[in-house]
Protein backbone atom coordinates (compact mmCIF):
# COMPACT_ATOMS: atom_id res chain seq x y z
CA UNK A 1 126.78 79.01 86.87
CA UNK A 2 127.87 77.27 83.52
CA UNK A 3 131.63 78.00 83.32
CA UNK A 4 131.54 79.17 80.52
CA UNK A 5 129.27 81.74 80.94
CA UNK A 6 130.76 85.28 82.17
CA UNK A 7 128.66 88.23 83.71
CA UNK A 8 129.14 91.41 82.18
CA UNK A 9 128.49 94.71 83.41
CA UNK A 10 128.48 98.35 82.47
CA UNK A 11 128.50 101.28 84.84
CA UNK A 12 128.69 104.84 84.12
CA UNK A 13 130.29 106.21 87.29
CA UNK A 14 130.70 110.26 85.58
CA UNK A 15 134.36 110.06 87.13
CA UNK A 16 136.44 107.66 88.62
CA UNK A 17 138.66 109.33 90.99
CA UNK A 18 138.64 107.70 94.38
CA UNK A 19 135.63 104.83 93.46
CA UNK A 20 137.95 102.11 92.33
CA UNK A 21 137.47 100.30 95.45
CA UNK A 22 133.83 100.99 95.91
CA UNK A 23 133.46 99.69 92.01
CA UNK A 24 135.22 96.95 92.91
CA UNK A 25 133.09 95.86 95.80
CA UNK A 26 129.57 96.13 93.79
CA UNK A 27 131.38 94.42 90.92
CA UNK A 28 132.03 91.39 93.38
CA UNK A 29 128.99 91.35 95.05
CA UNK A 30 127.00 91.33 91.72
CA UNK A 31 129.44 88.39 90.58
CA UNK A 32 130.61 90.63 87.59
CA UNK A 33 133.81 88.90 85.34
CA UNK A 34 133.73 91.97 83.14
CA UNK A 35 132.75 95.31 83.24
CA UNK A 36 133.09 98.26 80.99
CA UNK A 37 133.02 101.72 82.77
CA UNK A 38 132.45 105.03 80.73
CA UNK A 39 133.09 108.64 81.39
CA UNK A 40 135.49 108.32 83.82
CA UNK A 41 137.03 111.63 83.43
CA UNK A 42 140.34 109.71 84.16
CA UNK A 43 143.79 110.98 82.99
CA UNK A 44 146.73 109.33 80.73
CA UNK A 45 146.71 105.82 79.71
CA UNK A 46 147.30 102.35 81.86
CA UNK A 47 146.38 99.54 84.11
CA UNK A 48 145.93 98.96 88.21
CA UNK A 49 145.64 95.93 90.18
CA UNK A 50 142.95 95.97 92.67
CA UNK A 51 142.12 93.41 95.06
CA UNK A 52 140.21 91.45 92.99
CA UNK A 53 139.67 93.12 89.47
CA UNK A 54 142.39 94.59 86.80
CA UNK A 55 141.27 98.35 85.84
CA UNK A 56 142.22 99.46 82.36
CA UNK A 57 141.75 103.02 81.14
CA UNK A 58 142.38 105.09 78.78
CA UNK A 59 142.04 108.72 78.99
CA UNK A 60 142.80 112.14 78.00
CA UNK A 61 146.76 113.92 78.34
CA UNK A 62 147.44 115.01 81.75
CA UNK A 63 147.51 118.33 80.25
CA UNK A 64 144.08 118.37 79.29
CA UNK A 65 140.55 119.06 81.18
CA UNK A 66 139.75 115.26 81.63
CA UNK A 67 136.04 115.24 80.48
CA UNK A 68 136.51 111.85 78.44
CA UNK A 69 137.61 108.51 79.73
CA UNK A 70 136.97 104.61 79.43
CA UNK A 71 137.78 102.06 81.57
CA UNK A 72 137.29 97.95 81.56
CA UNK A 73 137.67 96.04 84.97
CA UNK A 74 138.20 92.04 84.70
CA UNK A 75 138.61 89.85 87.61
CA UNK A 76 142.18 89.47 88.41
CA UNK A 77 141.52 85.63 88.26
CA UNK A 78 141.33 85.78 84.69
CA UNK A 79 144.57 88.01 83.79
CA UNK A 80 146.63 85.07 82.45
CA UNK A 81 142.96 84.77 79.76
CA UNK A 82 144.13 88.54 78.88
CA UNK A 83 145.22 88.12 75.63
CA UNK A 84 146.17 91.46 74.28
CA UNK A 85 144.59 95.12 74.71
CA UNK A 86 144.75 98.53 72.99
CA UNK A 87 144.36 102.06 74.13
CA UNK A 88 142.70 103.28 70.55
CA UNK A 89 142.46 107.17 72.65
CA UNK A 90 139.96 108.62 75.47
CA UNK A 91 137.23 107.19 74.06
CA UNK A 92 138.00 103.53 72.77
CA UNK A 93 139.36 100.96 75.15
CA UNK A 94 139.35 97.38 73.14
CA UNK A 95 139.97 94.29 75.37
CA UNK A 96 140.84 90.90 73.55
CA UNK A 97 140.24 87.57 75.88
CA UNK A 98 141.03 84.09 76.09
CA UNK A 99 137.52 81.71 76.28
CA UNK A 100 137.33 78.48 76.43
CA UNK A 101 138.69 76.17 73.64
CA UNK A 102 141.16 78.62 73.26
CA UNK A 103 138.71 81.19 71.19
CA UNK A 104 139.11 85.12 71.07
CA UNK A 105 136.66 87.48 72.76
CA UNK A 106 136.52 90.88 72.03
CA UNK A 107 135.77 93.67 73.86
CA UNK A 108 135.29 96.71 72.50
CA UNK A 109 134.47 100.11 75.31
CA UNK A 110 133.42 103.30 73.81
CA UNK A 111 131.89 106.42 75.12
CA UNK A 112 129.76 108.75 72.64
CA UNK A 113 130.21 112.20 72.89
């Protein structure tokens, strides 16, 4: 594969609870740098280190029914390329990375209503 070329996935996985690992697996098998997961009914705001991939998600207040929710994994091999990211609310999850020559990529993960 040209390195500079990523693979980038989405997955709708209608809740995330308990399939970080299993996500994580297909995501290596299938080669995937980048994915973008929606709806994972996932609460509060943050990031987790897997194995192999960095989760990001943004979702709803742990007080509320958590029926919204984005998520972006990257390969953990990449997290020094993480430039900067932003938890706009449950819905918007915007990912800004490093390519080569030092230009900007953005992400941006949304899930309509």
């Amino acid at each position: 594969m040209n390195p500079g070329l990523m693979k980038i996935g989405v997955w709708n996985v209608r809740g995330l609870y308990g399939k970080e690992k299993l996500l994580q697996e297909e995501f290596k098998k299938a080669n995937v740098d980048i994915a973008v997961i929606p709806e994972t009914k996932k609460k509060l705001k943050g990031s987790q280190e897997l194995d192999d991939y960095i989760l990001l998600y943004s979702g709803v207040p742990r007080n509320k029914r958590a029926t919204a929710g984005i998520a972006i994994m990257i390969k953990a091999k990449f997290k020094k390329r993480i430039h900067s990211y932003v938890f706009v609310n449950e819905r918007i999850l915007q990912l800004r990375y490093v390519q080569i020559a030092n230009r900007i990529f953005n992400i941006t993960s949304c899930l309509c209503p």
